[in-house]
Protein backbone atom coordinates (compact mmCIF):
# COMPACT_ATOMS: atom_id res chain seq x y z
CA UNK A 1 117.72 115.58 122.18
CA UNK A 2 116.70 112.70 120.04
CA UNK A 3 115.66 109.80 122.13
CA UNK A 4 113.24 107.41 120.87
CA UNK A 5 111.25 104.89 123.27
CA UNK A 6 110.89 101.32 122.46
CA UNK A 7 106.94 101.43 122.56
CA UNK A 8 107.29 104.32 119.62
CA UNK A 9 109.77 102.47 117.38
CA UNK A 10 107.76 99.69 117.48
CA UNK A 11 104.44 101.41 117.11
CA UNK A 12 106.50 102.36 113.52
CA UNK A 13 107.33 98.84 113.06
CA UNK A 14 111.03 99.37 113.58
CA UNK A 15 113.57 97.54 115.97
CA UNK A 16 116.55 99.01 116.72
CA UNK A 17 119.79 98.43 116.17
CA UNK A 18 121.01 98.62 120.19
CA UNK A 19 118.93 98.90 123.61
CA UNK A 20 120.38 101.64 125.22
CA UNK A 21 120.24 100.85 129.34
CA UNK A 22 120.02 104.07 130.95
CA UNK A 23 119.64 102.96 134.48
CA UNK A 24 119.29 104.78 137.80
CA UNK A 25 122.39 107.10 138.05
CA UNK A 26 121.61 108.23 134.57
CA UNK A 27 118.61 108.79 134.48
CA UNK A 28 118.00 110.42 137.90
CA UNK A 29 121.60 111.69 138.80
CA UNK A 30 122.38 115.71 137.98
CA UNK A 31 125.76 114.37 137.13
CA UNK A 32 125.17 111.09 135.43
CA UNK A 33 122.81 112.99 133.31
CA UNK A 34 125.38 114.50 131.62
CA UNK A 35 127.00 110.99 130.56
CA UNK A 36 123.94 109.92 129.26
CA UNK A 37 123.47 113.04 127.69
CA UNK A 38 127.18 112.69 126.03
CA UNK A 39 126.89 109.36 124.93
CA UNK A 40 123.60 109.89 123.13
CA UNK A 41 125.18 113.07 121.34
CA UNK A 42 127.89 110.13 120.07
CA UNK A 43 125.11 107.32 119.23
CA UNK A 44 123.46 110.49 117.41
CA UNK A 45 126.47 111.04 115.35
CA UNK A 46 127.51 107.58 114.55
CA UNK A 47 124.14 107.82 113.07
CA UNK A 48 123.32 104.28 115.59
CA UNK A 49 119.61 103.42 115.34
CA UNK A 50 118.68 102.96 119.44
CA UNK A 51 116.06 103.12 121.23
CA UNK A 52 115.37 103.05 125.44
CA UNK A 53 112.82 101.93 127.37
CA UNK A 54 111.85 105.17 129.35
CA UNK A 55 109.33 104.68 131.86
CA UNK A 56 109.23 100.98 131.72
CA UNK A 57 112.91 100.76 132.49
CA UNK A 58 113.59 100.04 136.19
CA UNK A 59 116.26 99.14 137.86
CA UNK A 60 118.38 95.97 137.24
CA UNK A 61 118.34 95.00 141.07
CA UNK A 62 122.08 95.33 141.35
CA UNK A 63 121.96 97.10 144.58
CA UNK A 64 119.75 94.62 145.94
CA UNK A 65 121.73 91.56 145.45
CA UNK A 66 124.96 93.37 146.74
CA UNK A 67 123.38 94.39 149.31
CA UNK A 68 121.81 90.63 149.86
CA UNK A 69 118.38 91.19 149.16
CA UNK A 70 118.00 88.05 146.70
CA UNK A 71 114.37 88.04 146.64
CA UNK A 72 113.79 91.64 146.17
CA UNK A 73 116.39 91.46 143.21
CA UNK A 74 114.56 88.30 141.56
CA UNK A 75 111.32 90.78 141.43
CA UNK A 76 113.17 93.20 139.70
CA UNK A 77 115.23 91.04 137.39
CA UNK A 78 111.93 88.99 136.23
CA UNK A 79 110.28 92.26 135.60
CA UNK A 80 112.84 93.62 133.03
CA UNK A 81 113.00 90.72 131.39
CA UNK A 82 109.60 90.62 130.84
CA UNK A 83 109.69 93.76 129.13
CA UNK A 84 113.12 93.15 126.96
CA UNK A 85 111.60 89.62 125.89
CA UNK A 86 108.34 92.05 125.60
CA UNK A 87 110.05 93.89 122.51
CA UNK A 88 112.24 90.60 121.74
CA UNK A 89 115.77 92.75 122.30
CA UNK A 90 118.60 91.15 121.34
CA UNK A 91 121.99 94.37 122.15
CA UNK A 92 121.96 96.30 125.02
CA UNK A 93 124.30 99.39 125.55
CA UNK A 94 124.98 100.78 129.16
CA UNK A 95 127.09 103.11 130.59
CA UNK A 96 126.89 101.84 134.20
CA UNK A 97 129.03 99.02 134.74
CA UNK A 98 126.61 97.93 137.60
CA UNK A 99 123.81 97.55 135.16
CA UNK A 100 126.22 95.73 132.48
CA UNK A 101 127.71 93.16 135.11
CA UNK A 102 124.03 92.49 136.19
CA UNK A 103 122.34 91.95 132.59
CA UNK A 104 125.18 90.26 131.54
CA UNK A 105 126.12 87.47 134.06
CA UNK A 106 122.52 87.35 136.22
CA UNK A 107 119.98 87.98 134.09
CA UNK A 108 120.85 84.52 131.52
CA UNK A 109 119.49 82.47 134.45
CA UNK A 110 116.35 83.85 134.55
CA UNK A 111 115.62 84.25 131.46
CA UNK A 112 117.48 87.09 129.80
CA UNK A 113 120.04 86.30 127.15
CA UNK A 114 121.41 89.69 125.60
CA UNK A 115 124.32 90.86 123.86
CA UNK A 116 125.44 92.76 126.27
CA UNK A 117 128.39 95.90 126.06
CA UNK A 118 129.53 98.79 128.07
CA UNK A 119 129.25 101.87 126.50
CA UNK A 120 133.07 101.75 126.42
CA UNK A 121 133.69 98.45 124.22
CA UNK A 122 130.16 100.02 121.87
CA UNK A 123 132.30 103.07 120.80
CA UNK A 124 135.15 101.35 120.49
CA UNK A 125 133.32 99.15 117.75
CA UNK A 126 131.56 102.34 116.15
CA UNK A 127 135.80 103.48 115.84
CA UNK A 128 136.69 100.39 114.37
CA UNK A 129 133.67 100.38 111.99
CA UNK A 130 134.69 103.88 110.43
CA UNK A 131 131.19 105.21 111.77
CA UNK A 132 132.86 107.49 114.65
CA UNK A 133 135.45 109.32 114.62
CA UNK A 134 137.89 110.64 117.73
CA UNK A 135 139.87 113.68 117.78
CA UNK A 136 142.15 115.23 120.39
CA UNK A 137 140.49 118.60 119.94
CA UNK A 138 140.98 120.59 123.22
CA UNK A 139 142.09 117.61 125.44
CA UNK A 140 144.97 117.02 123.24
CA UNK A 141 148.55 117.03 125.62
CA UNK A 142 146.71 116.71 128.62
CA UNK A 143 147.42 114.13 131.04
CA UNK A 144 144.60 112.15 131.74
CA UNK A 145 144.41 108.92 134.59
CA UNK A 146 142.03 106.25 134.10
CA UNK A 147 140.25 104.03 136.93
CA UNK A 148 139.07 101.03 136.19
CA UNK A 149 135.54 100.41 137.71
CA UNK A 150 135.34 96.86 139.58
CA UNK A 151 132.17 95.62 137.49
CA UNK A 152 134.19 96.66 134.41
CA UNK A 153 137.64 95.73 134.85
CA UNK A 154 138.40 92.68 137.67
CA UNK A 155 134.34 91.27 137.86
CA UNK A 156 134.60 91.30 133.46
CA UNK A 157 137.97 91.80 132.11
CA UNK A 158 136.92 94.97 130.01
CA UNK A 159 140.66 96.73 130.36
CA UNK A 160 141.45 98.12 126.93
CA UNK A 161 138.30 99.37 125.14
CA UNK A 162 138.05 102.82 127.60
CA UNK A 163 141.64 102.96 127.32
CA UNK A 164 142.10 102.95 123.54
CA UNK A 165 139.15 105.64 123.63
CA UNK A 166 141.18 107.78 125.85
CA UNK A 167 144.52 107.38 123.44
CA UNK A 168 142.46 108.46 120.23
CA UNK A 169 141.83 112.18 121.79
CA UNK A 170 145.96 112.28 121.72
CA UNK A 171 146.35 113.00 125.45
CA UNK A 172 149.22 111.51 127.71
CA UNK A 173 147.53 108.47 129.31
CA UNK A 174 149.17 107.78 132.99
CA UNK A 175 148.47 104.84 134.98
CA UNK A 176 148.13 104.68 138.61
CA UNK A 177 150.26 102.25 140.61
CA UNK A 178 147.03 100.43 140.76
CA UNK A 179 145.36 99.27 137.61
CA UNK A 180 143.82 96.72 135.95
CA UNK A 181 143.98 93.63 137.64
CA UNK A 182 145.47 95.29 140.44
CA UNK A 183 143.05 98.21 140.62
CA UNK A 184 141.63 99.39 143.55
CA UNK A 185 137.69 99.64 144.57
CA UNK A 186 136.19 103.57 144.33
CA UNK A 187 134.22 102.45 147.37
CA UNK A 188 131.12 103.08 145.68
CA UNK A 189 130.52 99.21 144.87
CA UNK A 190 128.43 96.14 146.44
CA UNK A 191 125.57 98.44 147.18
CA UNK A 192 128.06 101.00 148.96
CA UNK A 193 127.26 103.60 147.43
CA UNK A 194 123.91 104.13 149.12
CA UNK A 195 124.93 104.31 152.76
CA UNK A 196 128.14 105.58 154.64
CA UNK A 197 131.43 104.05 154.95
CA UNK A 198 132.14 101.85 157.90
CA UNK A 199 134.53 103.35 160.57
CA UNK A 200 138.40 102.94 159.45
CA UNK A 201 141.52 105.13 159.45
CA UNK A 202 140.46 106.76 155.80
CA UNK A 203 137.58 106.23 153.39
CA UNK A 204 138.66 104.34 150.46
CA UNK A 205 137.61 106.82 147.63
CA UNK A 206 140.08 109.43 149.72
CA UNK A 207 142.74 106.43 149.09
CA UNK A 208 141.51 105.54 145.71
CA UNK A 209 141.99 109.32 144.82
CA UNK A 210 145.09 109.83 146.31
CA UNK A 211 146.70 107.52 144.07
CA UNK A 212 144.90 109.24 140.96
CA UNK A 213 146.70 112.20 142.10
CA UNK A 214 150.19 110.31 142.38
CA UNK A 215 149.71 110.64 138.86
CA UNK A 216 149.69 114.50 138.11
CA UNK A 217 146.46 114.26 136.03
CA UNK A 218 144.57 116.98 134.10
CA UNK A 219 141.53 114.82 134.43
CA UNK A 220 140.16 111.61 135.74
CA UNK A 221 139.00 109.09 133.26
CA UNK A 222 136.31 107.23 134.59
CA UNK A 223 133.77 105.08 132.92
CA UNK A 224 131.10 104.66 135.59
CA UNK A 225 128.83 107.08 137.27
CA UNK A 226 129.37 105.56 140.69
CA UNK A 227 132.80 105.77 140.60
CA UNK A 228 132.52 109.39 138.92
CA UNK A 229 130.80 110.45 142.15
CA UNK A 230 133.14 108.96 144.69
CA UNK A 231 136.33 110.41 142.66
CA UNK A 232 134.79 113.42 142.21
CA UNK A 233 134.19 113.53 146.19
CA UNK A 234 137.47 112.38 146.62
CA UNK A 235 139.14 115.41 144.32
CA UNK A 236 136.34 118.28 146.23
CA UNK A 237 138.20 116.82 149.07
CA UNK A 238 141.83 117.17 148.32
CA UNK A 239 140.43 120.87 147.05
CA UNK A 240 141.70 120.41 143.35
CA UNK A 241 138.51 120.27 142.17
CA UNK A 242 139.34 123.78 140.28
CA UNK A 243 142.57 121.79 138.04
CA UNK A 244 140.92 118.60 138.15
CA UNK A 245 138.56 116.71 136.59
CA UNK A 246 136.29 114.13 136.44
CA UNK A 247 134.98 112.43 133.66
CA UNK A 248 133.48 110.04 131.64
CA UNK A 249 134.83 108.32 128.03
CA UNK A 250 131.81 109.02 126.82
CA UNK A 251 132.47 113.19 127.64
CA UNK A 252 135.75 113.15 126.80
CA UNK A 253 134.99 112.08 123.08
CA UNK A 254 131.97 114.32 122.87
CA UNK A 255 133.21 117.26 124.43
CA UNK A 256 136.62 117.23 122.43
CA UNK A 257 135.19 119.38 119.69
CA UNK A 258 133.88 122.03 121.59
CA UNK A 259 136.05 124.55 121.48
């Protein structure tokens, strides 16, 4: 795949037109790999001019600061924005909610003012633009559920872009009783993700995919790779990971063609 570094476009004198964010889970996650993968294929075809940072990427510090590690998180934080200021970027795409909450609302303080979108709301404006276009292709009549991830929906009111994405490839959105506002937590934020749940009566993801199941889906919309882990855990689960499944925007729209 085509993925140019920000040390070789500007080695050619060129800036891009976006940042592209990979961060942890997609860059070192067998599944996330796969978004990232996806969305590039889309970026490719919409002909965007982007660039990444590659080896001097690290990561935001999100789990850090969830986790209440303020000083390790600073560290990181001042770092990046080093580098960004570095190569004076000005848009930065991500497909992690995590990493777009962070750069977005934390990183101003110290330093770091970005145009800032999730990969979601990016594609949306490449639709709107004429420079991508969606078809139903093989997901078209299937029923697909969406969950809102917590960094994306309730922390920054991002409701609509994923979901207009999802309507383009002509399949029967169904909402869970809990959405939006109202939507419930994967389980996989506030640094969760990276240790096991406290003791309760059920793990949340089992509840979270429960509900997603209410639904009768085909598949499971999700637009984060933390909470594509913890649904896909919750679906392995249940055992319907053979009719079900889980994936990103991003996959959806590039994996419609491929018939």
């Amino acid at each position: 795949m085509k993925v140019p570094t920000m040390a070789e476009m500007m080695a050619e004198g060129r800036q891009p037109e976006v940042l592209f964010w990979v961060g942890c889970a997609g860059s070192f996650d067998d599944r996330a790999k796969k978004i990232t993968k996806a969305f590039v294929k889309l970026l490719n075809k919409a002909n965007v001019e982007f660039a990444v940072l590659g080896t001097e990427e690290s990561c935001t510090g999100d789990p850090a600061k969830r986790a209440g590690n303020e000083f390790l998180f600073q560290m990181q934080a001042v770092t990046n924005i080093e580098v960004l200021n570095g190569y004076e970027v000005k848009k930065i795409v991500t497909a992690c909610p995590h990493c777009f909450n962070t750069l977005k609302n934390e990183y101003p303080s110290l330093g770091g003012d970005y145009k800032v979108m999730h990969h979601t709301q990016f594609l949306k404006s490449l639709l709107e633009e004429g420079r991508l276009a969606i078809e139903g292709g093989k997901f078209k009549g299937k029923r697909v559920t969406y969950h809102d991830p917590c960094y994306l929906g309730r922390a920054n009111g991002v409701y609509e872009a994923p979901r207009e994405l999802i309507r383009k490839l002509d399949v029967e959105l169904v909402e869970m009783r809990k959405c939006k506002k109202a939507g419930l937590c994967c389980g996989a934020g506030g640094a969760q993700m990276f240790k096991e749940p406290e003791k309760g009566n059920k793990d949340v993801n089992i509840e979270r995919t429960e509900q997603a199941l209410e639904t009768r889906p085909d598949i499971v919309a999700a637009g984060c790779p933390f909470c594509n882990t913890m649904m896909t855990d919750g679906v392995k689960n249940k055992e319907k990971e053979a009719e079900i499944a889980v994936m990103d925007v991003a996959e959806l729209i590039a994996n419609a063609e491929e018939l």
